[in-house]
Protein backbone atom coordinates (compact mmCIF):
# COMPACT_ATOMS: atom_id res chain seq x y z
CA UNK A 1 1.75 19.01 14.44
CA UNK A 2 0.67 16.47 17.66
CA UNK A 3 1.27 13.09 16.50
CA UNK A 4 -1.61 11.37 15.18
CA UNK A 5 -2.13 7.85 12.99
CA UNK A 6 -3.32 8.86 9.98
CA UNK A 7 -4.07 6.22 6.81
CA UNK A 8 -4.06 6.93 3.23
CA UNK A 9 -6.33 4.03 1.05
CA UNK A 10 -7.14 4.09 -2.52
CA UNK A 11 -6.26 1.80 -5.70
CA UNK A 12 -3.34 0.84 -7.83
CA UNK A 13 -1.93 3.91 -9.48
CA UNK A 14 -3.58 6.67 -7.19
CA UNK A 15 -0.38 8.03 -6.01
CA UNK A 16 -0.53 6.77 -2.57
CA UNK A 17 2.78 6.07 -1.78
CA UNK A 18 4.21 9.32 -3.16
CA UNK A 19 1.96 11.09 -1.34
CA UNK A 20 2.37 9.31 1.69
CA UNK A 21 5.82 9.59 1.72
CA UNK A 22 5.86 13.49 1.27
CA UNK A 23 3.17 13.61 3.82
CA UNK A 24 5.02 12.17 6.27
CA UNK A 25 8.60 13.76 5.46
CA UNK A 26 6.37 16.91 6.28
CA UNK A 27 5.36 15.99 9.48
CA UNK A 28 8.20 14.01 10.70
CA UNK A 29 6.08 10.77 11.01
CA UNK A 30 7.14 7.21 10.83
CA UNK A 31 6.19 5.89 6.81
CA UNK A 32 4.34 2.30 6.54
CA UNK A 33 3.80 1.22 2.68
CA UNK A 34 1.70 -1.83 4.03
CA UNK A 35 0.78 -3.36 0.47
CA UNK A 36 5.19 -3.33 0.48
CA UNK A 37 4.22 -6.06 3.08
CA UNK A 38 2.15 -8.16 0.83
CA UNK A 39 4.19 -7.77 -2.30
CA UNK A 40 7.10 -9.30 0.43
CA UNK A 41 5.12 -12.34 0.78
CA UNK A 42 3.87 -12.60 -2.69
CA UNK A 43 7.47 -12.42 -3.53
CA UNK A 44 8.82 -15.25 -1.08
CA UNK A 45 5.85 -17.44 -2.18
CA UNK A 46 6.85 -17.08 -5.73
CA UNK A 47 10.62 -17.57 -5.10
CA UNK A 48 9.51 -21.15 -3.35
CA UNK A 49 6.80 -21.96 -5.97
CA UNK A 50 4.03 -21.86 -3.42
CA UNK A 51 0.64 -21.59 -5.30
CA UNK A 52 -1.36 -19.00 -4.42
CA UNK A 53 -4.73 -20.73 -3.31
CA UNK A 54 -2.81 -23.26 -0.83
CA UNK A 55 -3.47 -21.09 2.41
CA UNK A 56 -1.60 -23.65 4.55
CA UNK A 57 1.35 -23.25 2.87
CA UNK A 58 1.22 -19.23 3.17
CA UNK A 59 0.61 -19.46 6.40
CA UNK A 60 3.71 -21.38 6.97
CA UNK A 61 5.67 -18.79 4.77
CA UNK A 62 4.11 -15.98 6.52
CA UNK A 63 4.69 -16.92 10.15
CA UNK A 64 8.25 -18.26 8.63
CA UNK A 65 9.22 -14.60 7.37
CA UNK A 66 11.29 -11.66 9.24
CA UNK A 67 9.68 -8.87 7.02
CA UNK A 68 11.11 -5.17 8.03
CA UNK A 69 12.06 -1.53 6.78
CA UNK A 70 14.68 -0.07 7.62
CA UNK A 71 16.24 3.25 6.85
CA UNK A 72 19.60 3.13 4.42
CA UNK A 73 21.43 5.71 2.38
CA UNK A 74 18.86 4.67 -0.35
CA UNK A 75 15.71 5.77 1.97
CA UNK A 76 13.35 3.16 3.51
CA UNK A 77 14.15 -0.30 2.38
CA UNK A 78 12.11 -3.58 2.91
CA UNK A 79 14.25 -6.23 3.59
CA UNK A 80 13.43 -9.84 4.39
CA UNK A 81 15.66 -11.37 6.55
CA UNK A 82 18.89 -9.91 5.64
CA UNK A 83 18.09 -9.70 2.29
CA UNK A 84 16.49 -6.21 0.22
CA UNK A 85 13.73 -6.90 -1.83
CA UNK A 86 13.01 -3.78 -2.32
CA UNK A 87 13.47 -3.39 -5.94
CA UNK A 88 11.96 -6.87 -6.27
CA UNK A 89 8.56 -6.67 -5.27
CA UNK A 90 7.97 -4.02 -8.22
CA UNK A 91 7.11 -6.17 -11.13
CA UNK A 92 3.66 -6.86 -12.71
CA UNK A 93 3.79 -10.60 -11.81
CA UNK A 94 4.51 -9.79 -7.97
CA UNK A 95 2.39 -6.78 -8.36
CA UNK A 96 -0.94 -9.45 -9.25
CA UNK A 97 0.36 -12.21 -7.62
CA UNK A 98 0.11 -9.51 -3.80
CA UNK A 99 -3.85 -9.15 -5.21
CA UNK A 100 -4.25 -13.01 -4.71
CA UNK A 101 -2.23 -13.72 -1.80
CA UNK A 102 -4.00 -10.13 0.04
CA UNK A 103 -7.45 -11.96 -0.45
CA UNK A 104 -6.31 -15.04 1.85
CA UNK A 105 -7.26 -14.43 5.50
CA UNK A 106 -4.61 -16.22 6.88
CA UNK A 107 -2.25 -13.92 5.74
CA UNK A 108 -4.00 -11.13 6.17
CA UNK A 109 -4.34 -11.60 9.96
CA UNK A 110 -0.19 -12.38 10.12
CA UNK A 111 0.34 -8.72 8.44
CA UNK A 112 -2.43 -7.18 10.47
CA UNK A 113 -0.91 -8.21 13.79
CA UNK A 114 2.51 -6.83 12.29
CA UNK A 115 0.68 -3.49 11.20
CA UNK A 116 -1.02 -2.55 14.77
CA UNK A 117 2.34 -2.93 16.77
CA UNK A 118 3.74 -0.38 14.16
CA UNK A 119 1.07 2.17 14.90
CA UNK A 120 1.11 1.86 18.58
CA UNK A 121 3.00 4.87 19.14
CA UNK A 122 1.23 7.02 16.65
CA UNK A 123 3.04 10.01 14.68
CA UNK A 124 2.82 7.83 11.88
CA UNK A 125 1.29 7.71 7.97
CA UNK A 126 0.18 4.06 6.62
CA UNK A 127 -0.33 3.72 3.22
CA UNK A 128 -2.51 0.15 2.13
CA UNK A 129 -5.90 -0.24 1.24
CA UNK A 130 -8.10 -1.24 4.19
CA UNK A 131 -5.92 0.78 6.87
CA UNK A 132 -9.13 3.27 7.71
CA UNK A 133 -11.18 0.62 7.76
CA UNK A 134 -9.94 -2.18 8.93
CA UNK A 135 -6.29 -2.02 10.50
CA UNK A 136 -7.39 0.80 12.17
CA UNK A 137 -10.93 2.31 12.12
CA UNK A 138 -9.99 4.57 15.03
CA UNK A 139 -7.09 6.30 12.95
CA UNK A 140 -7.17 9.80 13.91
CA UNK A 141 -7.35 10.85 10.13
CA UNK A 142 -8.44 8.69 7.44
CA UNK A 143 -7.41 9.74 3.42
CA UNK A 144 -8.73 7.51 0.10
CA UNK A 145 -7.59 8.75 -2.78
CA UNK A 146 -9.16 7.95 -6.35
CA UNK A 147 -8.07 8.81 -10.32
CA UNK A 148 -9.23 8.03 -13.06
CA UNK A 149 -8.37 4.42 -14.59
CA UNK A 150 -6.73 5.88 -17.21
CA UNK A 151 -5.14 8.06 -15.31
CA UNK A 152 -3.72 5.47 -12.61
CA UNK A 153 -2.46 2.98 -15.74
CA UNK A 154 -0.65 5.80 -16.92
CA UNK A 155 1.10 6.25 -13.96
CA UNK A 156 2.14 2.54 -13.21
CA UNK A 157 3.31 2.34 -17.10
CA UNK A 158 5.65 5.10 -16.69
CA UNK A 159 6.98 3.00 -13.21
CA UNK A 160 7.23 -0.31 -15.62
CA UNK A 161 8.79 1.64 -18.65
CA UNK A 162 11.82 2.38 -16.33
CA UNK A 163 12.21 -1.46 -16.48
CA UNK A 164 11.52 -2.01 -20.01
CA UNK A 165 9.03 -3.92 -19.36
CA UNK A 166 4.90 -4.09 -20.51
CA UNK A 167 2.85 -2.35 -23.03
CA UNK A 168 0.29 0.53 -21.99
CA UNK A 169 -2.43 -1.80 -22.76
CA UNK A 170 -1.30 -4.85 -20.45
CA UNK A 171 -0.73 -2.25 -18.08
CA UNK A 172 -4.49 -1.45 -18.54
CA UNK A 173 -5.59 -4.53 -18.68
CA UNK A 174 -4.24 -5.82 -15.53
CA UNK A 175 -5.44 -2.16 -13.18
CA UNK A 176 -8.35 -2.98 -14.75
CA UNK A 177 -8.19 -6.74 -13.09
CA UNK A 178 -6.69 -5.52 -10.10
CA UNK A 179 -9.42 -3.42 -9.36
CA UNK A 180 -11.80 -5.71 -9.73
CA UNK A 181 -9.97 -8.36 -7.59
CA UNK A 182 -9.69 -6.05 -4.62
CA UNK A 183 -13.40 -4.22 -4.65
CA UNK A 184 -15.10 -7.17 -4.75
CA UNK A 185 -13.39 -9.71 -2.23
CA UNK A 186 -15.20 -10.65 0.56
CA UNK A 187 -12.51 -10.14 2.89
CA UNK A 188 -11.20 -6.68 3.35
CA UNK A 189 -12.57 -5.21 0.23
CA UNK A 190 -10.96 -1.84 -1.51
CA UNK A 191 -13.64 0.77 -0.38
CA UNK A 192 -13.09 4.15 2.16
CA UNK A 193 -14.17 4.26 5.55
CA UNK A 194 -17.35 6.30 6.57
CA UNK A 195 -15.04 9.05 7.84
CA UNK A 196 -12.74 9.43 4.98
CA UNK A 197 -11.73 12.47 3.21
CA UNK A 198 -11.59 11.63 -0.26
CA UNK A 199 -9.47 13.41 -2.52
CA UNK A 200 -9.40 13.02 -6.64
CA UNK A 201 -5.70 13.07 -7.74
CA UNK A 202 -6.45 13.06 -11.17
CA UNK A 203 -5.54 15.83 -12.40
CA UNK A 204 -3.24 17.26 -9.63
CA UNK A 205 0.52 16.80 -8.97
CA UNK A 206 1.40 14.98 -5.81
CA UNK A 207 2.80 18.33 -3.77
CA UNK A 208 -1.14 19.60 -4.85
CA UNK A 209 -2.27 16.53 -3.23
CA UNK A 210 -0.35 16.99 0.01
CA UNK A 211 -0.87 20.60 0.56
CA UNK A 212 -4.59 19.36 0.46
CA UNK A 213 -4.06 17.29 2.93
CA UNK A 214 -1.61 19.46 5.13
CA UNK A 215 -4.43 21.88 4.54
CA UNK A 216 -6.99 19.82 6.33
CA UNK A 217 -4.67 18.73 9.16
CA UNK A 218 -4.60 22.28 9.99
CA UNK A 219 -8.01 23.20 10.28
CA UNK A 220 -8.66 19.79 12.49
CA UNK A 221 -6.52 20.99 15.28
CA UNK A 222 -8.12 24.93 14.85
């Protein structure tokens, strides 16, 4: 397959980053989990008890942090600094505390900036939520992927039942929130680009989900 830049939207709980993962084990691309990025700052802010709505102190934090992945005998690992925070970032509170600090434009344009030098050289798959339409509209191939609510809770309870952690309903409760926040913020709101294929996940495994998509890479370059 010719490298390409291809990005894979959609909401909380719609399998993106499984699929984008396989996808890009497939094709041998490079594999950017962009909201990882936000959940890194959302975690750093709450480790210094930085509130959310004080955009001069993200910014600070933002232009302050060395935010990476790197590949380790675990698979791709954010780290910031020297430290993994990885694992970290995957907890309800960081989870709806990267909803809030996503909205702020100041820290959107740090991540964005961060985002475009990783796609420069293509033959890579970025998972996020504006990525086809706003990171980069001219992505070669653009994916959004949608469940239903249910669905997508279900999903993220099994992630947080791992951890012991949250009820089904909580869970619920705050996709239902999350959705909400991101569809209807006026900067960068959750929605697919013009050109997107959309794909329903609901009701199909994650290797279903890729072979769709390998499927339609195909017949592009036919």
């Amino acid at each position: 397959m010719e490298p390409m830049l291809i990005t894979i939207d959609g909401p909380a709980g719609a399998g993106k980053t499984t699929v984008s993962r396989m996808l890009a084990d497939r094709l041998g691309f490079l594999y950017v989990d962009t909201g990882a990025l936000y959940r890194g700052v959302a975690f750093e802010a709450a480790l210094r008890g930085i509130d959310p709505e004080d955009e001069k102190a993200l910014g600070a934090l933002a232009a302050s942090l060395a935010l990476r992945f790197a590949h380790t005998e675990s698979g791709i690992r954010l780290f910031s600094g020297e430290n993994d925070i990885t694992d970290k970032i995957r907890t309800p509170e960081i989870t709806m505390l990267a909803s809030a600090v996503s909205a702020k434009p100041v820290i959107r344009q740090a991540l964005l900036d961060m985002q475009k030098r990783l796609g420069q050289k293509k033959a890579a798959v970025f998972e996020g939520r504006d990525m086809g339409t706003v990171v980069f509209p001219d992505a070669d191939v653009k994916f959004f992927l949608v469940a239903a609510l249910e669905a997508r809770a279900k999903r993220r309870f099994l992630e947080y039942e791992d951890a012991g952690s949250q009820r089904f309903e909580d869970v619920l409760e705050d996709m239902k929130k999350r959705d909400e926040n991101d569809s209807s913020r006026a900067i960068a709101p959750l929605q697919p680009a013009g050109d997107a294929v959309i794909i329903d996940s609901t009701n199909l495994a994650p290797e279903e989900v890729v072979d769709k998509m390998m499927d339609f890479l195909r017949s592009r370059q036919n």
